[in-house]
PDB file of N, CA and C in Angstrom:
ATOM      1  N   UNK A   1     -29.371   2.366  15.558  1.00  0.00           N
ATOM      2  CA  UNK A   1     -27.950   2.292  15.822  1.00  0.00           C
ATOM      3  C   UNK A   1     -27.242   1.362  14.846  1.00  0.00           C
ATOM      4  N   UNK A   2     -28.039   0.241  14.369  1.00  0.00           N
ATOM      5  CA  UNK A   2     -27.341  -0.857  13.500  1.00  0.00           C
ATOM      6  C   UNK A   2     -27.927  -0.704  11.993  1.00  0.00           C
ATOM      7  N   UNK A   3     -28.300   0.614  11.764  1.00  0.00           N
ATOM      8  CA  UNK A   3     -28.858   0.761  10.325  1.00  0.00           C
ATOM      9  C   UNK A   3     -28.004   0.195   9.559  1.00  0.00           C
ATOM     10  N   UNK A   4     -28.434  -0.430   8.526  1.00  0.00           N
ATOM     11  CA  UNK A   4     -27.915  -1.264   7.231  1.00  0.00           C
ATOM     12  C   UNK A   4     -27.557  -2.641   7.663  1.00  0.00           C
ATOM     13  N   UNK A   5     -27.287  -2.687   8.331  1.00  0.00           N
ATOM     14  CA  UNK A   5     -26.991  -4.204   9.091  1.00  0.00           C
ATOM     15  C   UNK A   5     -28.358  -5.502   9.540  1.00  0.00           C
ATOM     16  N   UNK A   6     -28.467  -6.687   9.105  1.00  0.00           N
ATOM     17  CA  UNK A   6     -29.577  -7.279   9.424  1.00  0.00           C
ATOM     18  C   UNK A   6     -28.592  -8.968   9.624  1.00  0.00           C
ATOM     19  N   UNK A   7     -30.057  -9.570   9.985  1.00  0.00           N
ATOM     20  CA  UNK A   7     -28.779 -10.951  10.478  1.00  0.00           C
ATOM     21  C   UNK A   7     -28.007 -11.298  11.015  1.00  0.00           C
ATOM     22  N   UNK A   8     -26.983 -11.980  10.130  1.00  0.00           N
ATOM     23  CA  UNK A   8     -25.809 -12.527  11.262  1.00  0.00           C
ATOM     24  C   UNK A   8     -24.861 -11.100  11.787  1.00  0.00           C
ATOM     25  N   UNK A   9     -25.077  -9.975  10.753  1.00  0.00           N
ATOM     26  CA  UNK A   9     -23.906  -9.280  11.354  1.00  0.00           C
ATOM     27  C   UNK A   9     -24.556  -8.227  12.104  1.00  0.00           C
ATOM     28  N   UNK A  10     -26.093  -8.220  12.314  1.00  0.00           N
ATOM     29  CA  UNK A  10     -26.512  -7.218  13.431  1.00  0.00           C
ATOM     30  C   UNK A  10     -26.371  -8.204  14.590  1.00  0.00           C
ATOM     31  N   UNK A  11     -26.425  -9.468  14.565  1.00  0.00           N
ATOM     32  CA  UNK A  11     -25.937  -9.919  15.853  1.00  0.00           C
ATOM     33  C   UNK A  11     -24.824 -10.082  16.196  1.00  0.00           C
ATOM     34  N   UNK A  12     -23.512 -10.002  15.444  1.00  0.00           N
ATOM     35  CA  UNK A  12     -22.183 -10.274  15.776  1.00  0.00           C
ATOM     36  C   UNK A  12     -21.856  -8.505  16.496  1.00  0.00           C
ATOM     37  N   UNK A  13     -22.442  -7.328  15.786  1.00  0.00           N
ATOM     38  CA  UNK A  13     -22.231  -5.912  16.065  1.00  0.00           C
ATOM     39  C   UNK A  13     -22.879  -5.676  17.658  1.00  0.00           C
ATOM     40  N   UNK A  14     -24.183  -6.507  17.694  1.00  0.00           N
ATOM     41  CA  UNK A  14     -24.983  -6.494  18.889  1.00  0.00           C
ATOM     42  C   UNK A  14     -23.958  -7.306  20.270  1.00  0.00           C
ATOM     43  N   UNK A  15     -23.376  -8.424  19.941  1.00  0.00           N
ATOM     44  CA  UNK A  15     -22.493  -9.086  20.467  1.00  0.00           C
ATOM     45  C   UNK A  15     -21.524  -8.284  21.401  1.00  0.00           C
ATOM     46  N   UNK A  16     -20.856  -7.893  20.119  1.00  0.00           N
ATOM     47  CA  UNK A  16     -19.548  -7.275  20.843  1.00  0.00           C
ATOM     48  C   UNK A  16     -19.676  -5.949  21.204  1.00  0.00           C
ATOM     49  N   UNK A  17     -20.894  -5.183  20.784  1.00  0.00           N
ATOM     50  CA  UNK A  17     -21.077  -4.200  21.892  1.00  0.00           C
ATOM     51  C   UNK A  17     -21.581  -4.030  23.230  1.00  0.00           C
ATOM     52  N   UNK A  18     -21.975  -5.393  23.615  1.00  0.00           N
ATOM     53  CA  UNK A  18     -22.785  -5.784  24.764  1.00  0.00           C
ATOM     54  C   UNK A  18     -21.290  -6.309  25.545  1.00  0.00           C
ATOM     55  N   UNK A  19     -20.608  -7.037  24.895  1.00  0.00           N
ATOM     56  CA  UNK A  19     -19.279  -7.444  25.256  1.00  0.00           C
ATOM     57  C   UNK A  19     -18.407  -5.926  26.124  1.00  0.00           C
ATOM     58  N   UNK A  20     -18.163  -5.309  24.974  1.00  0.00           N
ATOM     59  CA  UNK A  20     -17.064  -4.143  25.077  1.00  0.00           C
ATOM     60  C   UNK A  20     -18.088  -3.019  26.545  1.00  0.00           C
ATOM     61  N   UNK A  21     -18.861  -3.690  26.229  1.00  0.00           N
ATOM     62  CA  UNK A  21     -19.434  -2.517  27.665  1.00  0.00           C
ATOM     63  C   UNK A  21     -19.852  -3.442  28.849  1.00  0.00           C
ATOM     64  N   UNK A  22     -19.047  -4.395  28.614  1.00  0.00           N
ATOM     65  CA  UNK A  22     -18.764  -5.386  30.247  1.00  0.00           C
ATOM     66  C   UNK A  22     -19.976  -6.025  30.374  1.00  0.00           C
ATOM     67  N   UNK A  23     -21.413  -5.914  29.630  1.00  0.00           N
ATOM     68  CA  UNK A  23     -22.225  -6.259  29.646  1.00  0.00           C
ATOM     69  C   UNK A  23     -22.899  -7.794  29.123  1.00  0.00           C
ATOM     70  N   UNK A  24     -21.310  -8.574  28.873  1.00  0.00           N
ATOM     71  CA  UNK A  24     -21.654 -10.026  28.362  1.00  0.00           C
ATOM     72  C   UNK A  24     -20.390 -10.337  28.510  1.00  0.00           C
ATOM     73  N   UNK A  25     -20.195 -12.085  28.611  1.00  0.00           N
ATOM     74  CA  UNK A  25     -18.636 -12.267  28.622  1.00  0.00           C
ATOM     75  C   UNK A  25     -18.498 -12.483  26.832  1.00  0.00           C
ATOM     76  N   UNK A  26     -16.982 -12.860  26.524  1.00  0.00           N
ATOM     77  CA  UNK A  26     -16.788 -12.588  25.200  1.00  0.00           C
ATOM     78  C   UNK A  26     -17.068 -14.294  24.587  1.00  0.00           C
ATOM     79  N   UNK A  27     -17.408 -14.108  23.822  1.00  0.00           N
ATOM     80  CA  UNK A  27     -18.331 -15.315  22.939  1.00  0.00           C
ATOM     81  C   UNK A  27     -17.418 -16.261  22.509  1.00  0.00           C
ATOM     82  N   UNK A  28     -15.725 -15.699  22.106  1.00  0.00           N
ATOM     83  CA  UNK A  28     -14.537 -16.211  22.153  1.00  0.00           C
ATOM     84  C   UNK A  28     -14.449 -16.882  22.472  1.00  0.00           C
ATOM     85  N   UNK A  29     -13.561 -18.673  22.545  1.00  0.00           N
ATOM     86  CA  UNK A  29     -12.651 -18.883  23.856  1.00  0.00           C
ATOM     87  C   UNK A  29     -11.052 -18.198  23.305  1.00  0.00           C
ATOM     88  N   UNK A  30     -10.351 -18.198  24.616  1.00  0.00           N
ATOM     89  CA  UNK A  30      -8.763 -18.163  24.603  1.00  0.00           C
ATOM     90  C   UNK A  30      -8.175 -18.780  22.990  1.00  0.00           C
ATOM     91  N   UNK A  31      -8.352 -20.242  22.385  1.00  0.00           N
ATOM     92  CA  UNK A  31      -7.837 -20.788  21.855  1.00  0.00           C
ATOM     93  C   UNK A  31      -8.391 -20.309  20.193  1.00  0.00           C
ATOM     94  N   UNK A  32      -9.946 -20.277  20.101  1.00  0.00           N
ATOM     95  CA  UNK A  32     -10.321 -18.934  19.022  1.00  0.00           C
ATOM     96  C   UNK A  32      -9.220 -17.961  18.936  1.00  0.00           C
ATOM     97  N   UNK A  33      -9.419 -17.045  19.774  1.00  0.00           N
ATOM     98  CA  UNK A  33      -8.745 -15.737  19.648  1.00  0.00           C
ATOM     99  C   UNK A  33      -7.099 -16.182  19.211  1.00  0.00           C
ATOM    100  N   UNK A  34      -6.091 -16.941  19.622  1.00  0.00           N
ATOM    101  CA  UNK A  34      -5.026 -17.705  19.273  1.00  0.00           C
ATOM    102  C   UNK A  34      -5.262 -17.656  17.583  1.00  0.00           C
ATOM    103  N   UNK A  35      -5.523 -18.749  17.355  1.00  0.00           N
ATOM    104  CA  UNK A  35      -6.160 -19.373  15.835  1.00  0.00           C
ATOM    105  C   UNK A  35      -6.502 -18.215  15.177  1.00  0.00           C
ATOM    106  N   UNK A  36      -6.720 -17.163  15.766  1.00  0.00           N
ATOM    107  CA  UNK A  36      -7.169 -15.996  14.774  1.00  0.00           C
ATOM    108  C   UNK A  36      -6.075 -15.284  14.538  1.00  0.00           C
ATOM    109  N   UNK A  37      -5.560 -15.089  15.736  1.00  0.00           N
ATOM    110  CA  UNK A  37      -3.817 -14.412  15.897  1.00  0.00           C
ATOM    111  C   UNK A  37      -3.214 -15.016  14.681  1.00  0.00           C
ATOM    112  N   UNK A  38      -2.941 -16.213  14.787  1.00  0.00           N
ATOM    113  CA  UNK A  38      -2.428 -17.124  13.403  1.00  0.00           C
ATOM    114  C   UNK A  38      -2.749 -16.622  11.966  1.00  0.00           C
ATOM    115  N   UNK A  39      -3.927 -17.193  11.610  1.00  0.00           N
ATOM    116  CA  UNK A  39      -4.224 -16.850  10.224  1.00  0.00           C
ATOM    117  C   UNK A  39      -4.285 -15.598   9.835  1.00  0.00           C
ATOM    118  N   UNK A  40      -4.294 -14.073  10.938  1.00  0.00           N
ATOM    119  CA  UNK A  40      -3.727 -13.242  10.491  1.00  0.00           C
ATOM    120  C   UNK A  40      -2.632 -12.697  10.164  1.00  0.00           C
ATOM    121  N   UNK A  41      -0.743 -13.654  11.203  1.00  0.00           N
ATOM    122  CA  UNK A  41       0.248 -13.616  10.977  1.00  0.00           C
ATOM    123  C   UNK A  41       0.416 -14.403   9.455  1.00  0.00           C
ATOM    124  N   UNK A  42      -0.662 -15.178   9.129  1.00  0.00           N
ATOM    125  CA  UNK A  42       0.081 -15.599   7.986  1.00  0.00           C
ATOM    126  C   UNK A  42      -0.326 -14.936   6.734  1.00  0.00           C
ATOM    127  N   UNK A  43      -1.677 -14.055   6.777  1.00  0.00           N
ATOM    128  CA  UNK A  43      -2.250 -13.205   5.904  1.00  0.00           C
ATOM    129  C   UNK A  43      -0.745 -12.959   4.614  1.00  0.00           C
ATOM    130  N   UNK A  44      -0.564 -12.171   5.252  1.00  0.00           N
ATOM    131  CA  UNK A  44       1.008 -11.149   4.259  1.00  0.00           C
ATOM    132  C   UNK A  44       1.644 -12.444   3.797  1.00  0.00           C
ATOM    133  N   UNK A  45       2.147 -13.111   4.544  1.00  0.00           N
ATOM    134  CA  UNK A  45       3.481 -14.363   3.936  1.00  0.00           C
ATOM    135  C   UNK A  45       2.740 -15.002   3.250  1.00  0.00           C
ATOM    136  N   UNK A  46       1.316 -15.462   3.038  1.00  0.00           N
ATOM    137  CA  UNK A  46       0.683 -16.322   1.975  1.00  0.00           C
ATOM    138  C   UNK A  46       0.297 -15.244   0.736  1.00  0.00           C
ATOM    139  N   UNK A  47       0.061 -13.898   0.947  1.00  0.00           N
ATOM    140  CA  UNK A  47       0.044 -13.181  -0.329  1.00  0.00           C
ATOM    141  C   UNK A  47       1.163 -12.645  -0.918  1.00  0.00           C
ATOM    142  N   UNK A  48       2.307 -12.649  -0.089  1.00  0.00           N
ATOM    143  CA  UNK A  48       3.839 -12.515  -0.832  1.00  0.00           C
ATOM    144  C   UNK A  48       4.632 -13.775  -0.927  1.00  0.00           C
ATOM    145  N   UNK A  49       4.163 -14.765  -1.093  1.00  0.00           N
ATOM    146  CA  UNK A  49       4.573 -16.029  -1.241  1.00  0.00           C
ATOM    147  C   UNK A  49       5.688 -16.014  -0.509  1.00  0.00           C
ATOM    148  N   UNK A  50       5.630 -16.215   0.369  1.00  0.00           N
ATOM    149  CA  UNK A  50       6.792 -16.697   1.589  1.00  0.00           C
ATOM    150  C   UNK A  50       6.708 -17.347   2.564  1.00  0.00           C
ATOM    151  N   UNK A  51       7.288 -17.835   3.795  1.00  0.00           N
ATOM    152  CA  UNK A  51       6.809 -18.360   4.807  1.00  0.00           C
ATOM    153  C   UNK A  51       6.723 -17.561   5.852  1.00  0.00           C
ATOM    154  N   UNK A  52       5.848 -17.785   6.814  1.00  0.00           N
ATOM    155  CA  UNK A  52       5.597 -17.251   8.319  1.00  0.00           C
ATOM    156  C   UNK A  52       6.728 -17.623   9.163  1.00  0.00           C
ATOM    157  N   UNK A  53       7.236 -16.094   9.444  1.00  0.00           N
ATOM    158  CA  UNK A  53       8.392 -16.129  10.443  1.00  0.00           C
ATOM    159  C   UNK A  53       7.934 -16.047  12.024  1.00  0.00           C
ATOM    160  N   UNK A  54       8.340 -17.115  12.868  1.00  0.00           N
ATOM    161  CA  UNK A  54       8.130 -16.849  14.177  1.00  0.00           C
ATOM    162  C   UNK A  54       7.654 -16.146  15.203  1.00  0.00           C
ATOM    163  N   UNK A  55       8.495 -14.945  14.434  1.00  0.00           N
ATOM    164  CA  UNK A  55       8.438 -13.460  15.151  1.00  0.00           C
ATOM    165  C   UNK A  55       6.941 -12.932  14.855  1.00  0.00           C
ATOM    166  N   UNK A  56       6.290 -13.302  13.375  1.00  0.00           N
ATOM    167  CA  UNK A  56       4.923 -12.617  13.201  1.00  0.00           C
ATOM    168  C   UNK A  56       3.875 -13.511  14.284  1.00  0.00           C
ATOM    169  N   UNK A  57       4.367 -14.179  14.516  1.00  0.00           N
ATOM    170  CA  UNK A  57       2.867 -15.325  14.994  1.00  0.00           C
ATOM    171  C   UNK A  57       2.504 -14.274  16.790  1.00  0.00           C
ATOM    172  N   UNK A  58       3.158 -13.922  16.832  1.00  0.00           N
ATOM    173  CA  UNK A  58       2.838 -12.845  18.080  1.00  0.00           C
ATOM    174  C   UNK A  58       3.517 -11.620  18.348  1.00  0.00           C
TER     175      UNK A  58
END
């Protein structure tokens, strides 16, 4: 099922499919998942040189 995959990312794939089928709680906390929200609102405004508007952060 995880052909090509070995290591850290057959266990992160193993993770969250054990997760997504209710079968583990999520490895996350609340404040992770936040912090991730973030540095992806700022993805675009740091590669078009601009600032992060409010509105992207959620």
């Amino acid at each position: 099922m995880l052909v090509g995959l070995s290591g850290a990312g057959r266990i992160e794939i193993g993770t969250f499919l054990e997760m997504a089928a209710g079968n583990a709680p999520s490895p996350r906390t609340v404040d992770e998942a936040e912090a991730f929200l973030v540095a992806e609102a700022a993805t675009a405004p740091l590669r078009e040189g601009r600032r992060v508007q409010p509105a992207e952060l959620r």
